[in-house]
C-alpha atoms as a PDB file:
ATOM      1  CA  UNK A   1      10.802  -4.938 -13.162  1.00  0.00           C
ATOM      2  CA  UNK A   2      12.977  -7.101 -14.646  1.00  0.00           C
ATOM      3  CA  UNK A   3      16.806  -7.696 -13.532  1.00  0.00           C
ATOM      4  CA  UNK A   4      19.649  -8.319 -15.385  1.00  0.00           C
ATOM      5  CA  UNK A   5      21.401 -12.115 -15.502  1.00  0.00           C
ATOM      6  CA  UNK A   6      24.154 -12.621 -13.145  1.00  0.00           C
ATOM      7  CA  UNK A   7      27.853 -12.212 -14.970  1.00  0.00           C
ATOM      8  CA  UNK A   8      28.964 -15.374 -16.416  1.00  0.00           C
ATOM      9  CA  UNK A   9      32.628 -14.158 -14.959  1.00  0.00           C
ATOM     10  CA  UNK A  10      33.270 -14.892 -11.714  1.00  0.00           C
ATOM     11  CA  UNK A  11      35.067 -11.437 -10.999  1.00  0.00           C
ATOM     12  CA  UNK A  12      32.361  -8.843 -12.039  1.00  0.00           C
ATOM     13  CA  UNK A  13      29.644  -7.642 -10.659  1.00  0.00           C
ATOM     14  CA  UNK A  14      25.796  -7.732 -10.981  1.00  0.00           C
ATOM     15  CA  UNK A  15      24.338  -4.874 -12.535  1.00  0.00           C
ATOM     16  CA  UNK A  16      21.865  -2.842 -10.873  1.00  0.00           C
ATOM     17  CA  UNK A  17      22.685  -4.616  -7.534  1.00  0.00           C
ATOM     18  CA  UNK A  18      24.750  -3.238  -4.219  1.00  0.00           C
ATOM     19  CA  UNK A  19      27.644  -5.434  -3.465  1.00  0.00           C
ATOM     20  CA  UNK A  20      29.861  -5.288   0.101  1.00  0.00           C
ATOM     21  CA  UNK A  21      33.915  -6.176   0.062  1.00  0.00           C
ATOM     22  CA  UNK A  22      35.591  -6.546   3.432  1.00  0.00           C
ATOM     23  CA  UNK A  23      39.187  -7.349   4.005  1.00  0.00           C
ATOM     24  CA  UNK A  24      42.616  -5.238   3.615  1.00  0.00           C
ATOM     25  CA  UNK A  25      42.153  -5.517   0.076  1.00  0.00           C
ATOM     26  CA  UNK A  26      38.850  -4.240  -0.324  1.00  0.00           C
ATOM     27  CA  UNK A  27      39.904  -0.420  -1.800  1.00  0.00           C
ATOM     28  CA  UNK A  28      41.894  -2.680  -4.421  1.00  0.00           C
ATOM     29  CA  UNK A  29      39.210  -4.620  -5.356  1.00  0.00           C
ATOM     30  CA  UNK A  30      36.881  -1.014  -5.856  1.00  0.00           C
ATOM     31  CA  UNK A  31      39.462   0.031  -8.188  1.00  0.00           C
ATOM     32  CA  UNK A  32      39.714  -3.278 -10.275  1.00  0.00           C
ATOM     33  CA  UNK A  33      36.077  -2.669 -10.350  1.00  0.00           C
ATOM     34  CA  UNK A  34      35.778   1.051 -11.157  1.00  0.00           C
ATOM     35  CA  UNK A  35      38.472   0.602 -14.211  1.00  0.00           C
ATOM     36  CA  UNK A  36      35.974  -2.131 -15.234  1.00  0.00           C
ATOM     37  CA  UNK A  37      32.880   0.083 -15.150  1.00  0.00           C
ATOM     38  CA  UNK A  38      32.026   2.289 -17.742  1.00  0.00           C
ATOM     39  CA  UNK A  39      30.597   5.686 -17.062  1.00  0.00           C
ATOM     40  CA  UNK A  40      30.919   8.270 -14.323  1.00  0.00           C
ATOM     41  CA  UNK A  41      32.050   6.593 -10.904  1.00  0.00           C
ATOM     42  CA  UNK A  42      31.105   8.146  -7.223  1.00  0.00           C
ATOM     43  CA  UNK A  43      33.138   7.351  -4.349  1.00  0.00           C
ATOM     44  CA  UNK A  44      31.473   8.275  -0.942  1.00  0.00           C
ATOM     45  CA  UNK A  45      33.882   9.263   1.646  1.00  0.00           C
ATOM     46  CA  UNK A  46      33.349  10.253   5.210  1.00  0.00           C
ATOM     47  CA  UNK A  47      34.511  13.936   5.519  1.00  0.00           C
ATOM     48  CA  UNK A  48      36.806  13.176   8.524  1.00  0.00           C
ATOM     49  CA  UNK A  49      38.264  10.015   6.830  1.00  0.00           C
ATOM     50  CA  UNK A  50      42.588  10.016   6.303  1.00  0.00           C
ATOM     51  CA  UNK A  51      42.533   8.677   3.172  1.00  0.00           C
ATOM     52  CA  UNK A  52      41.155   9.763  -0.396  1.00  0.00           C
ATOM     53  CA  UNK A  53      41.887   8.275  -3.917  1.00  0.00           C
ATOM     54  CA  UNK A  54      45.340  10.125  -5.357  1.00  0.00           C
ATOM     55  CA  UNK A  55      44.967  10.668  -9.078  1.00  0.00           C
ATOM     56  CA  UNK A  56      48.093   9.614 -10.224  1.00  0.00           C
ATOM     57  CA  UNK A  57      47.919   6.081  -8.614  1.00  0.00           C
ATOM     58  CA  UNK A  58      44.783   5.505 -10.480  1.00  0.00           C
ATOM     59  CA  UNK A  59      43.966   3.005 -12.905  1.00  0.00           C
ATOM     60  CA  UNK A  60      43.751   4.001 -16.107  1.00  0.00           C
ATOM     61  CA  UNK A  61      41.007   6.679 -17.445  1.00  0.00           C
ATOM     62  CA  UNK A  62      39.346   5.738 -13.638  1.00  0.00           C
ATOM     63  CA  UNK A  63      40.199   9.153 -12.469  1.00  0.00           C
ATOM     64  CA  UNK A  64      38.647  11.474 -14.976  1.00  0.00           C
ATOM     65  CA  UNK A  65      35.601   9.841 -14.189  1.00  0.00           C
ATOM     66  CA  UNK A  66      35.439   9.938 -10.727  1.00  0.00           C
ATOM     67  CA  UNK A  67      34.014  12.338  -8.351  1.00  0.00           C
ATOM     68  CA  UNK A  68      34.267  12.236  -4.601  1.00  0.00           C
ATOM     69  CA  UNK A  69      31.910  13.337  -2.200  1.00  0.00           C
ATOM     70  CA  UNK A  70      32.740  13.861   1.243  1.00  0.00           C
ATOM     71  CA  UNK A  71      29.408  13.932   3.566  1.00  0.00           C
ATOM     72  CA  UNK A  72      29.862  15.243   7.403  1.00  0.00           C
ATOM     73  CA  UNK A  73      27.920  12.813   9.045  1.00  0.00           C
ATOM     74  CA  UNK A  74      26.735   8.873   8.643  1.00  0.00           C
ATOM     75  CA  UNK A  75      22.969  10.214   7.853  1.00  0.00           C
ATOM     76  CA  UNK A  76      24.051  12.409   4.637  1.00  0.00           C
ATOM     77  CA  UNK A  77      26.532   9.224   3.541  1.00  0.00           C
ATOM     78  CA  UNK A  78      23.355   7.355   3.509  1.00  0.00           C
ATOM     79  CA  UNK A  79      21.714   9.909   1.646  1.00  0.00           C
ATOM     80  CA  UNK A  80      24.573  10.480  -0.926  1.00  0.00           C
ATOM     81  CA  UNK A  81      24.802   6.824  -1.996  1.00  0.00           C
ATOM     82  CA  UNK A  82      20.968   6.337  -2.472  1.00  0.00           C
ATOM     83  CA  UNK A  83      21.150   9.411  -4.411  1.00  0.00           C
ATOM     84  CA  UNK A  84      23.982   8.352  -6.374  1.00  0.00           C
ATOM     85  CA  UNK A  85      22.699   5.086  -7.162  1.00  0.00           C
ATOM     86  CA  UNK A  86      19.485   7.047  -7.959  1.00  0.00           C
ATOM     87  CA  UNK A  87      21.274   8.537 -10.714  1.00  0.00           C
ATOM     88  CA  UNK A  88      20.938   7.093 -14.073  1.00  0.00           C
ATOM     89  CA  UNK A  89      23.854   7.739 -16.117  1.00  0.00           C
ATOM     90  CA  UNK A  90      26.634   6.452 -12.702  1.00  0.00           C
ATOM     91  CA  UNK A  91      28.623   3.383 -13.752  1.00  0.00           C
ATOM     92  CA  UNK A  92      29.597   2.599 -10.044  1.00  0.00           C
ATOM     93  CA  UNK A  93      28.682   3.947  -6.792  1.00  0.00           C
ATOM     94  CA  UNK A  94      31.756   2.997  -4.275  1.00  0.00           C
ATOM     95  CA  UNK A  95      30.906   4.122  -0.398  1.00  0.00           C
ATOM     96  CA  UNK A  96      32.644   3.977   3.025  1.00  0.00           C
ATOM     97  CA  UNK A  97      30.231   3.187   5.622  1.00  0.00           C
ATOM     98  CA  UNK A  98      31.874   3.893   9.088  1.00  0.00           C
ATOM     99  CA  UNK A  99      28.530   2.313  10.812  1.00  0.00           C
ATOM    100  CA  UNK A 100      27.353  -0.974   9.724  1.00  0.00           C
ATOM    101  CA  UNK A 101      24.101  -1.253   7.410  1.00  0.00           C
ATOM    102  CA  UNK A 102      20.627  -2.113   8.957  1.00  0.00           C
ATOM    103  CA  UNK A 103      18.464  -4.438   6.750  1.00  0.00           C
ATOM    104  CA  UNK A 104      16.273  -1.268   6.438  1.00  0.00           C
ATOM    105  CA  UNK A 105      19.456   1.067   4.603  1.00  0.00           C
ATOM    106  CA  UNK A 106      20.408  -1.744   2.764  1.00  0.00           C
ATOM    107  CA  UNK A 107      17.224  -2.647   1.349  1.00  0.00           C
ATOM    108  CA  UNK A 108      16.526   1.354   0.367  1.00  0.00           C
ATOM    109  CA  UNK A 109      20.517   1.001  -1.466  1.00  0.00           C
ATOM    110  CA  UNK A 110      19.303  -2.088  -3.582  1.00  0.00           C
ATOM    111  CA  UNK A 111      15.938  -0.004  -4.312  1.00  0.00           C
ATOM    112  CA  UNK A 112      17.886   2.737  -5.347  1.00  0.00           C
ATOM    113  CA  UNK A 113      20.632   0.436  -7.510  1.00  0.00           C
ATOM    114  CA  UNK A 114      17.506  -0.732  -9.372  1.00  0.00           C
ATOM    115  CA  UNK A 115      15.681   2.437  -9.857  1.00  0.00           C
ATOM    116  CA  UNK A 116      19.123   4.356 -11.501  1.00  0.00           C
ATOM    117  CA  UNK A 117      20.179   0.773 -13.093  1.00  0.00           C
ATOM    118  CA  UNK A 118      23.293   1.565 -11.269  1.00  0.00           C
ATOM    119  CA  UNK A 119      25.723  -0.775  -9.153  1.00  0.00           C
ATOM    120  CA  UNK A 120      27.065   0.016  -5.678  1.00  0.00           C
ATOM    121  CA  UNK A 121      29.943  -1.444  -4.287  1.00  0.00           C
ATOM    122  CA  UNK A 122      30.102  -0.862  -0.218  1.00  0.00           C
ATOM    123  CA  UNK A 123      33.715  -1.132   1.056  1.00  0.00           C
ATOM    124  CA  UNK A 124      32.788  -2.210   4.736  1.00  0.00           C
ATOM    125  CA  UNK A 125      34.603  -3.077   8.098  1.00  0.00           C
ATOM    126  CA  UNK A 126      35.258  -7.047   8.651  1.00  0.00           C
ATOM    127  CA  UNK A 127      31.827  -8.618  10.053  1.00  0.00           C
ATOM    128  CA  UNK A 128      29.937  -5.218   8.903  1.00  0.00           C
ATOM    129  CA  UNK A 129      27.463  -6.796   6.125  1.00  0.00           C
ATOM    130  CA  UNK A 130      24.209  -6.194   5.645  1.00  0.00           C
ATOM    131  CA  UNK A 131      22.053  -8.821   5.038  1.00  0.00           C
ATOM    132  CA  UNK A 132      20.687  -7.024   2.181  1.00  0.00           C
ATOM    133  CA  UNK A 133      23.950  -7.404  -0.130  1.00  0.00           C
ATOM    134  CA  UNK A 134      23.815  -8.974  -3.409  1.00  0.00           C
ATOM    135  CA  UNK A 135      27.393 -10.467  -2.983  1.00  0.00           C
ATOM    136  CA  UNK A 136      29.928  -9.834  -0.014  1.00  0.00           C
ATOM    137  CA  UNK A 137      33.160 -10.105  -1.398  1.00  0.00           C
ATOM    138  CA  UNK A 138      36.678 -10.970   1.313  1.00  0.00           C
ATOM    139  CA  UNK A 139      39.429  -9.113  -0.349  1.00  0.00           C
ATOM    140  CA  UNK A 140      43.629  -9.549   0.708  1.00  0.00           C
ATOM    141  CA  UNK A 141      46.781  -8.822  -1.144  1.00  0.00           C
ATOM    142  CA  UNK A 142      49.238 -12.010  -1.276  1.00  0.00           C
ATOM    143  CA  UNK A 143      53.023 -11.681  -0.743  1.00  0.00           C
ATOM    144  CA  UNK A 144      54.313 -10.266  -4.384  1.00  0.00           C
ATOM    145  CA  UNK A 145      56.293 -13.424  -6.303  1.00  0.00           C
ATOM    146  CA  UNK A 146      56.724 -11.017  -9.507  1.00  0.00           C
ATOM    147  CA  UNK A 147      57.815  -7.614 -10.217  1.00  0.00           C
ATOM    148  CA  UNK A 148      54.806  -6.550 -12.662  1.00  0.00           C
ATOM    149  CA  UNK A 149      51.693  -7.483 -10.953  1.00  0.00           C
ATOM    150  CA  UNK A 150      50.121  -7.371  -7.580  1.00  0.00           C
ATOM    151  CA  UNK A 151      48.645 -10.761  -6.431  1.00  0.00           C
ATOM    152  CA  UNK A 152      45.300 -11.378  -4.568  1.00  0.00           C
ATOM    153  CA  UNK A 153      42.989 -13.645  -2.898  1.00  0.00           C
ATOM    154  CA  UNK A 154      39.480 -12.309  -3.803  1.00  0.00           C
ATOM    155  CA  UNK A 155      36.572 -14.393  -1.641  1.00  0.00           C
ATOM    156  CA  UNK A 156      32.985 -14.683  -2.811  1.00  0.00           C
ATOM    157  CA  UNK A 157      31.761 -15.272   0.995  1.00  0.00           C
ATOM    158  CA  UNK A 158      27.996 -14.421   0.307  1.00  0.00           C
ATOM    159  CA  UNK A 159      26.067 -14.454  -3.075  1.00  0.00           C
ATOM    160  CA  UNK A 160      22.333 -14.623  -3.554  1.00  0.00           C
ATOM    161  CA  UNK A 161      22.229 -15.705  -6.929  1.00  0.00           C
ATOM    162  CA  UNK A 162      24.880 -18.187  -7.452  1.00  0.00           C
ATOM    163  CA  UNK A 163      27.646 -20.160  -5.975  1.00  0.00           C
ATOM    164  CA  UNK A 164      30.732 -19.173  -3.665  1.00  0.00           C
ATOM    165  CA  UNK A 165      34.209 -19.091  -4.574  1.00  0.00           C
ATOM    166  CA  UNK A 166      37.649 -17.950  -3.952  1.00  0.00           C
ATOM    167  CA  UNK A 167      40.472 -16.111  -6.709  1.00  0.00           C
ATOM    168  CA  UNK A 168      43.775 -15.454  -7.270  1.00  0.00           C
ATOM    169  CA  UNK A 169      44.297 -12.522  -9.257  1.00  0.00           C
ATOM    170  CA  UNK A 170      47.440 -10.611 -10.877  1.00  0.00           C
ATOM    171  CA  UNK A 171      46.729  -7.771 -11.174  1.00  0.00           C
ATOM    172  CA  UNK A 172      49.008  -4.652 -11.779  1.00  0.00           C
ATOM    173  CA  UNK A 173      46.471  -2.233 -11.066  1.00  0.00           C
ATOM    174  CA  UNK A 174      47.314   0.352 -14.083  1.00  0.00           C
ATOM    175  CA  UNK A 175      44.504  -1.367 -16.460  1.00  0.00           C
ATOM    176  CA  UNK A 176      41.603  -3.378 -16.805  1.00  0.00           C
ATOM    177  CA  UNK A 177      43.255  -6.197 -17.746  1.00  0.00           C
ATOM    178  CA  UNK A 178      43.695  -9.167 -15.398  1.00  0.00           C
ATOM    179  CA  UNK A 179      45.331 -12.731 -14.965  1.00  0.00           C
ATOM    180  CA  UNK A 180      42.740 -15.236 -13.268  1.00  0.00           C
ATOM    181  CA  UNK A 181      44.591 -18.065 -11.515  1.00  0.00           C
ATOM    182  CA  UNK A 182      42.237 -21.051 -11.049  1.00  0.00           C
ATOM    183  CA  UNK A 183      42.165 -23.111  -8.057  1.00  0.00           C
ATOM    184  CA  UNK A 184      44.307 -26.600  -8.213  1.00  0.00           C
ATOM    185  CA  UNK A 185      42.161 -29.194  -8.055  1.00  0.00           C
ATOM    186  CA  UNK A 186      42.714 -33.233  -7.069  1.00  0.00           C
ATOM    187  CA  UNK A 187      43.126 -35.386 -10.291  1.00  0.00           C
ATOM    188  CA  UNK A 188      41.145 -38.628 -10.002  1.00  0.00           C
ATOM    189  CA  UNK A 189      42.526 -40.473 -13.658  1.00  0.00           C
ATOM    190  CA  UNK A 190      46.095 -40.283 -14.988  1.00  0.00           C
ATOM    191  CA  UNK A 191      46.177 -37.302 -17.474  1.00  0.00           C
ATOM    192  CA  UNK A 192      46.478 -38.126 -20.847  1.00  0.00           C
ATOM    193  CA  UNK A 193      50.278 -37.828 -22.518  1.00  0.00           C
ATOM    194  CA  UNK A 194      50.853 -37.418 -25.930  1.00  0.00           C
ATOM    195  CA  UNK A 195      52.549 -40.362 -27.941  1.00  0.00           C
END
């Protein structure tokens, strides 16, 4: 079976592949993704969990696509995702594993990513990863400078299939659209003035 390429930008994710985000910001970084992925989105949620996605504070169009499903137990989580990836026409599996992934569950996730050409994105607990991930992703908001966008520091910390790196992004979480900050960078010649 062939793959897909990696994405040429640095921010999106590899199709058909389960990727991990730690960090405070890591539920941000789900919905920059889920407003970015077309299609029907699943978010797994443990049934006893505090928190669920409100509606109105979604981006854009993201929440008449999304469907939440709330297992009882860490062994039917398992099972949704794997189904959920399973199934072909998902844009983006998003889960909440309480428990952290064995090599074993991971490797089944990435089988079943492949098998519904779907990708996963697993919002974990810092230090949680499975060695199994595609990319692990360190997500953290950044004090707010400006009143319409929300800034963050978005860490490639593990990648199999290219280099690591480390973002700024604005972000005003409403759309799909983004501003990329790049990284300064020492200047070894003089830059060039106009005359």
């Amino acid at each position: 079976m062939q793959l897909d390429p990696p994405p040429l930008e640095p921010l999106a994710l590899a199709a058909r592949r389960v990727h991990e985000a730690e960090g405070f910001g890591r539920r941000t970084f789900a919905l920059f993704q889920a407003a970015r992925h077309p299609g029907p989105l699943i978010w797994v949620i443990p049934a006893h969990a505090p928190h669920l996605p409100m509606l109105r504070g979604l981006p854009d169009g993201v929440g008449d696509r999304l469907h939440v499903i709330r297992p009882k137990n860490e062994i039917d989580l398992l099972w949704s995702i794997e189904e959920a990836l399973r199934a072909a026409p998902v844009g983006l599996v998003i889960a909440e594993p309480e428990k952290p992934l064995s090599l074993l569950a991971g490797r089944r996730l990435q089988l079943a990513a492949e098998t519904g050409k779907t990708t996963g994105l697993m919002l974990i607990c810092e230090g949680a990863g499975s060695n199994a991930a595609e990319t692990r992703w360190h997500c953290a908001p950044l004090p707010k400078k400006t009143a319409d966008s929300t800034p963050h520091r978005w860490s490639l910390s593990k990648n199999k299939k290219g280099t690591l790196g480390s973002w700024t992004v604005y972000w005003n979480g409403a759309t799909a659209a983004f501003n990329l900050v790049s990284a300064t960078g020492e200047r070894h010649e003089p830059a060039e003035t106009p005359t």
